[in-house]
Protein backbone atom coordinates (compact mmCIF):
# COMPACT_ATOMS: atom_id res chain seq x y z
CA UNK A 1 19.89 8.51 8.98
CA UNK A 2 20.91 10.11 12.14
CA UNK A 3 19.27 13.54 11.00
CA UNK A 4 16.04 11.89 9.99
CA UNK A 5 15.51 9.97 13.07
CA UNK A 6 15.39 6.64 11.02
CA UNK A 7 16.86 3.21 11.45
CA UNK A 8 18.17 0.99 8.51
CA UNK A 9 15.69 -2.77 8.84
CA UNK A 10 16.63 -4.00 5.39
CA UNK A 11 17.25 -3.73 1.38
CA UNK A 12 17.37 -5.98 -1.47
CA UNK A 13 17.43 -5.91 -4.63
CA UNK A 14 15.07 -7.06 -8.22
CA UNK A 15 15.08 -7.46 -11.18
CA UNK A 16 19.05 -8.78 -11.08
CA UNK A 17 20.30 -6.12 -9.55
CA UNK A 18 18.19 -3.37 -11.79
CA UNK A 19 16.92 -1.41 -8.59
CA UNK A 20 17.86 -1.52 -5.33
CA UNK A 21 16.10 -0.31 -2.42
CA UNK A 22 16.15 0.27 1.11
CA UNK A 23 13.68 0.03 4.15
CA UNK A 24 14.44 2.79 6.96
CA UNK A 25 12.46 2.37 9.95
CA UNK A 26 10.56 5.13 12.14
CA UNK A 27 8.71 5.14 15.26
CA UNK A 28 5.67 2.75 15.57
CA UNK A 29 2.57 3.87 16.38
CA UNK A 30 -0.74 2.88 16.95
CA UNK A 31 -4.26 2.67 14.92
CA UNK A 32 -7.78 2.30 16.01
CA UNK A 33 -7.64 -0.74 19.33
CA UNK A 34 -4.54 -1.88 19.12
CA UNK A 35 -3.47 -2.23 15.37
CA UNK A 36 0.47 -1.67 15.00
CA UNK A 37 1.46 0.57 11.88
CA UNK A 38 5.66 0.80 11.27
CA UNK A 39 6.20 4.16 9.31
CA UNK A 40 9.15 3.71 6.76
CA UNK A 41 11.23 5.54 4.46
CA UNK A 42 11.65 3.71 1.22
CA UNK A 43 14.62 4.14 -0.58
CA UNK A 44 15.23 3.27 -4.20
CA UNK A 45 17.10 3.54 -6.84
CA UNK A 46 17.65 2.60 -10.48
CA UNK A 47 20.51 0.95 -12.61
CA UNK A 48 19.04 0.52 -15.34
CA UNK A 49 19.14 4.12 -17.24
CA UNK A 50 15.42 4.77 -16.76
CA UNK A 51 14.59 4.47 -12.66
CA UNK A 52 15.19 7.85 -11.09
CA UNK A 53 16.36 7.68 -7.44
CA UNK A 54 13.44 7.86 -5.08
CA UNK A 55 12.29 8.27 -1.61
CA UNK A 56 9.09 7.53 -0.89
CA UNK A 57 7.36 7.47 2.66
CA UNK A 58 5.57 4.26 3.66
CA UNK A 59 3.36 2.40 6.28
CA UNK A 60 3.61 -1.44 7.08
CA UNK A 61 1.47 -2.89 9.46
CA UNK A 62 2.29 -5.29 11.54
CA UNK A 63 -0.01 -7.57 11.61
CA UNK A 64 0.43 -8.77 8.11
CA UNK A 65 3.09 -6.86 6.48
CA UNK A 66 0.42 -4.66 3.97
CA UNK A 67 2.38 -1.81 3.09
CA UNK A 68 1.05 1.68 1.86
CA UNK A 69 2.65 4.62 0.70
CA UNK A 70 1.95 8.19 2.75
CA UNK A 71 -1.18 9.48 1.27
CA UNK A 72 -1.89 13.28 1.29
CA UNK A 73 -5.79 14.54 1.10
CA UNK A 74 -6.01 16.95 -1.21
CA UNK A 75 -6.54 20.92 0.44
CA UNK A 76 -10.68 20.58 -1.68
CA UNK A 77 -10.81 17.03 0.34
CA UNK A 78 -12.27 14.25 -1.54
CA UNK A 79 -9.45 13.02 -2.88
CA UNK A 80 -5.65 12.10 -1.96
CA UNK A 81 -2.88 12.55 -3.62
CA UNK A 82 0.76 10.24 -2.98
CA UNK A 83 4.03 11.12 -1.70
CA UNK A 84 7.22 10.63 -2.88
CA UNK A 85 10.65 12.97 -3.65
CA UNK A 86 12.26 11.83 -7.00
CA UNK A 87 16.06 12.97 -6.94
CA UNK A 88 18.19 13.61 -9.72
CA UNK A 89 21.26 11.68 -10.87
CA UNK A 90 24.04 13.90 -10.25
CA UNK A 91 27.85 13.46 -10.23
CA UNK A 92 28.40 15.53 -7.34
CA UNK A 93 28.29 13.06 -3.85
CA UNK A 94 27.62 16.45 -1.62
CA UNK A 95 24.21 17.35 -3.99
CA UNK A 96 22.68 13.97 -2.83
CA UNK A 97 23.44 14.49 0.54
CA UNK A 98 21.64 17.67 0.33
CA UNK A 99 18.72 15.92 -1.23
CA UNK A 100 18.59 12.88 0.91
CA UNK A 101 18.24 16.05 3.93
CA UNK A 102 15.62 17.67 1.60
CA UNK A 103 13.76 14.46 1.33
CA UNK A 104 13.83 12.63 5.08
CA UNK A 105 12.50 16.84 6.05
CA UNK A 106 9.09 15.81 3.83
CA UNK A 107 8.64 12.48 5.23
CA UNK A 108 7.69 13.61 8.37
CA UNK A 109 4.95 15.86 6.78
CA UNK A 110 4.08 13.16 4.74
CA UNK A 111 3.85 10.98 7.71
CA UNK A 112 1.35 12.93 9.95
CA UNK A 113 -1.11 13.89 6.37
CA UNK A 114 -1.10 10.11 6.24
CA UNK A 115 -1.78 9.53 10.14
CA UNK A 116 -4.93 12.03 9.50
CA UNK A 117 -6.40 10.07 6.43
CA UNK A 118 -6.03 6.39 8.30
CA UNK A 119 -7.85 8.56 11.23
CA UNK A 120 -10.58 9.42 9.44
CA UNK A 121 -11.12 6.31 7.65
CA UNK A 122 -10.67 4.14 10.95
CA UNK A 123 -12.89 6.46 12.88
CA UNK A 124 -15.89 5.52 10.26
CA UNK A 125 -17.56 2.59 11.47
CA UNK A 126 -19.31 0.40 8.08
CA UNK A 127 -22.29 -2.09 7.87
CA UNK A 128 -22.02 -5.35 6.17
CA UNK A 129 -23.56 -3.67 3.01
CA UNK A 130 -21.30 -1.05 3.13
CA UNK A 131 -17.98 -2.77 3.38
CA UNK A 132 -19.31 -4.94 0.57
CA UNK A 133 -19.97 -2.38 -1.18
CA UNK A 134 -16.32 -0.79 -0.96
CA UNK A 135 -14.79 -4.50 -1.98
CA UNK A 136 -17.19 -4.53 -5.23
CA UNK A 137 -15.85 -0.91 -6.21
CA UNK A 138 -12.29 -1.66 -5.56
CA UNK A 139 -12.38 -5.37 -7.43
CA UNK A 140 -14.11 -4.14 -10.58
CA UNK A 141 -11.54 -1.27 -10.50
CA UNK A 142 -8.58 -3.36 -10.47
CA UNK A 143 -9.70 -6.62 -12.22
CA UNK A 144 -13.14 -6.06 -14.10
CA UNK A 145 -17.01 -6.38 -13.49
CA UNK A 146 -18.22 -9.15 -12.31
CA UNK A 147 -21.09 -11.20 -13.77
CA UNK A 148 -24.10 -11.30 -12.33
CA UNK A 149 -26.07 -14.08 -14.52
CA UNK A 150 -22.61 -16.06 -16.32
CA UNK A 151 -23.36 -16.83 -19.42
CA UNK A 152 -19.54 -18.87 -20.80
CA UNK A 153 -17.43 -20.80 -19.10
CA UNK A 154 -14.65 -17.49 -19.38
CA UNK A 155 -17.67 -15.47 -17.39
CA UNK A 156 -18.25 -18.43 -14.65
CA UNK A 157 -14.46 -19.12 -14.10
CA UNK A 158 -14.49 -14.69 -13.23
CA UNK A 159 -17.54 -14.97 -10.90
CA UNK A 160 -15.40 -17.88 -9.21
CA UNK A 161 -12.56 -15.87 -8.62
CA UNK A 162 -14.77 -13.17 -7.61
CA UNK A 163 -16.56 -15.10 -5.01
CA UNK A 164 -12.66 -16.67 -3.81
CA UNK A 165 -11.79 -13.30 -3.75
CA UNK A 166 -14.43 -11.93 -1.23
CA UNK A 167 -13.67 -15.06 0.70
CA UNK A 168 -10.97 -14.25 1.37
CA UNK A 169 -10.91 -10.65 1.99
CA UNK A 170 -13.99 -11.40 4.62
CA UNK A 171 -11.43 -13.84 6.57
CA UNK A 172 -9.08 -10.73 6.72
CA UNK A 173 -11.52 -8.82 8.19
CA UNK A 174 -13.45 -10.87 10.50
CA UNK A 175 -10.09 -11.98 11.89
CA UNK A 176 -9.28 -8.63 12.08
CA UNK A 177 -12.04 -6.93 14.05
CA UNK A 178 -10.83 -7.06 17.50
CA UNK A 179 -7.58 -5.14 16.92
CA UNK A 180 -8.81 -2.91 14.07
CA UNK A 181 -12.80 -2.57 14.22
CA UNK A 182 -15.65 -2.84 12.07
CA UNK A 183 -14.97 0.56 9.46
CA UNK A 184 -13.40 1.23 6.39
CA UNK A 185 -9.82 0.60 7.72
CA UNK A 186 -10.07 -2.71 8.32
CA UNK A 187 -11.87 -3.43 4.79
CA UNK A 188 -9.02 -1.49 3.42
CA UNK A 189 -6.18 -3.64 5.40
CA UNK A 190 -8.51 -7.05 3.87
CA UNK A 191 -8.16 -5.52 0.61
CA UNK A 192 -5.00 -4.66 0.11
CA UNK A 193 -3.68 -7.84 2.16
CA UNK A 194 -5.64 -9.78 -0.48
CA UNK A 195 -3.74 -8.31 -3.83
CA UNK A 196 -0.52 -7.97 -1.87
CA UNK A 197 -0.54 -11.41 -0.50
CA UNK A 198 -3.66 -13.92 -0.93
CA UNK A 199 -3.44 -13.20 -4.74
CA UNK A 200 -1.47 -16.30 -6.02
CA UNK A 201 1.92 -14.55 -8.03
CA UNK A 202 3.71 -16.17 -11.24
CA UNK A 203 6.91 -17.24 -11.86
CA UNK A 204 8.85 -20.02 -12.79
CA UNK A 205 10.78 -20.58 -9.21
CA UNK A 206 9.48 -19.45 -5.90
CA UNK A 207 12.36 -17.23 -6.02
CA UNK A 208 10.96 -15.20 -9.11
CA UNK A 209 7.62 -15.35 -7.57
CA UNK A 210 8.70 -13.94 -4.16
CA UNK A 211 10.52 -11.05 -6.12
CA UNK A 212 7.92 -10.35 -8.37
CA UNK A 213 5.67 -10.36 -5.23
CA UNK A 214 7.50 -7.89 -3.65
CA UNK A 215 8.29 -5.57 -6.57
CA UNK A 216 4.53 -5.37 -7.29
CA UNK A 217 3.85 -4.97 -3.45
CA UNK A 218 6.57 -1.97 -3.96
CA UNK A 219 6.68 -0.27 -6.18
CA UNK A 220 4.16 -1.89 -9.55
CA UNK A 221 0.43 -2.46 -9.73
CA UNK A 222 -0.44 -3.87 -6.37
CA UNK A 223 0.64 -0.60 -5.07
CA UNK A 224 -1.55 0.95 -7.19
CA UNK A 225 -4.15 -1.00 -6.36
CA UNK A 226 -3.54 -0.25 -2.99
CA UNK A 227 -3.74 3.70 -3.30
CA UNK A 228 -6.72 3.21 -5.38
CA UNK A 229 -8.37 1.05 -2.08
CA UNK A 230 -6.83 3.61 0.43
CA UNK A 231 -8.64 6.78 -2.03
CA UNK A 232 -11.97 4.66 -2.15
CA UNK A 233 -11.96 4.10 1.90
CA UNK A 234 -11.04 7.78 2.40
CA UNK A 235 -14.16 7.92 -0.01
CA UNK A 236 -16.61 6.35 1.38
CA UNK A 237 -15.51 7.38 5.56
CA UNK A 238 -16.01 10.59 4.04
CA UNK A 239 -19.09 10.38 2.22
């Protein structure tokens, strides 16, 4: 911690116990007017024979707690790529040492290649048709087309939660304009804070639901849906 610069915020646990992770905490710093981004080190690990023990470099911002992993932009451009240092399981105490040095070395990289992309993509003001646009692209991606003309009551009850949705990620981002602007990083904060939070999660106590929330918020599929809405921003502010 000391050699990395980093501060230990908090850790937890899911899945009983299966992985445990930790939250290490950089130096804030600031995006577009006056939108607060925390960088992090995430820390995890696996006891259950098939998680291998990563670090993985990550942004929260503050203003609603959507967190991203660093993204790198490929050296062709159009495209990024994500970044995270899996570590062997080893006996030896002293070879994870080493690697934990290894790994807090590429977060800083990591962290200024992800500074550069959430640059660019906040430095790209959008029109209405644009940003929706971008949410169209990034909804069909992660949960299927949208019908136009419904003809069921299966296709009606998806063009309702379509329309809820885009509700609710236009809240996000007309709420959001004074501190983060009208471009593509704003509609990629509303998107992500609506899988990562607006998106009602399952379980059978608000217990399981808040740990399934933040497992899929994590390290599962609303992280991947949020790299896939960070790669289609960085698309379209590049376009």
């Amino acid at each position: 911690l000391e050699e990395g610069g980093v501060k230990c915020e908090t850790a937890g646990s899911v899945r009983q116990g299966r992985r445990v992770w930790f939250l290490l905490k950089g130096e804030p710093f600031q995006v577009a007017k006056a939108d607060g981004v925390i960088p992090y080190v995430l820390v995890s690990n696996g006891h259950d024979g098939l998680s291998t023990f990563r670090v993985t470099p990550t942004t929260v911002r503050v203003v609603c707690s959507n967190t991203l992993h660093a993204v790198i932009p490929s050296k062709d451009g159009g495209a990024l790529g994500q970044s995270a240092v899996s570590l062997k399981h080893t006996f030896n105490v002293m070879d994870r040492v080493a690697e934990a040095r290894r790994a807090l070395a590429h977060y800083g990289e990591a962290l200024e290649e992800t500074k550069a992309v959430i640059g660019i993509i906040a430095s790209k003001s959008a029109k209405k048709a644009d940003i929706e646009a971008f949410f169209l692209e990034c909804y069909t991606h992660d949960f299927g087309p949208v019908p136009v003309n419904p003809g069921n009551k299966a296709e009606e009850r998806r063009r309702e939660k379509s329309m809820s949705a885009y509700n609710s990620f236009s809240k996000r981002f007309d709420d959001d304009r004074k501190i983060a602007g009208v471009n593509y990083w704003n509609a990629f904060n509303a998107y992500s804070g609506l899988v990562q939070h607006d998106r009602k999660a399952y379980g059978r106590k608000d217990q399981d639901r808040v740990e399934k929330r933040v497992e899929s918020n994590l390290f599962g599929l609303n992280q991947d849906r949020t790299f896939n809405a960070i790669q289609t921003a960085f698309k379209y502010a590049t376009a």
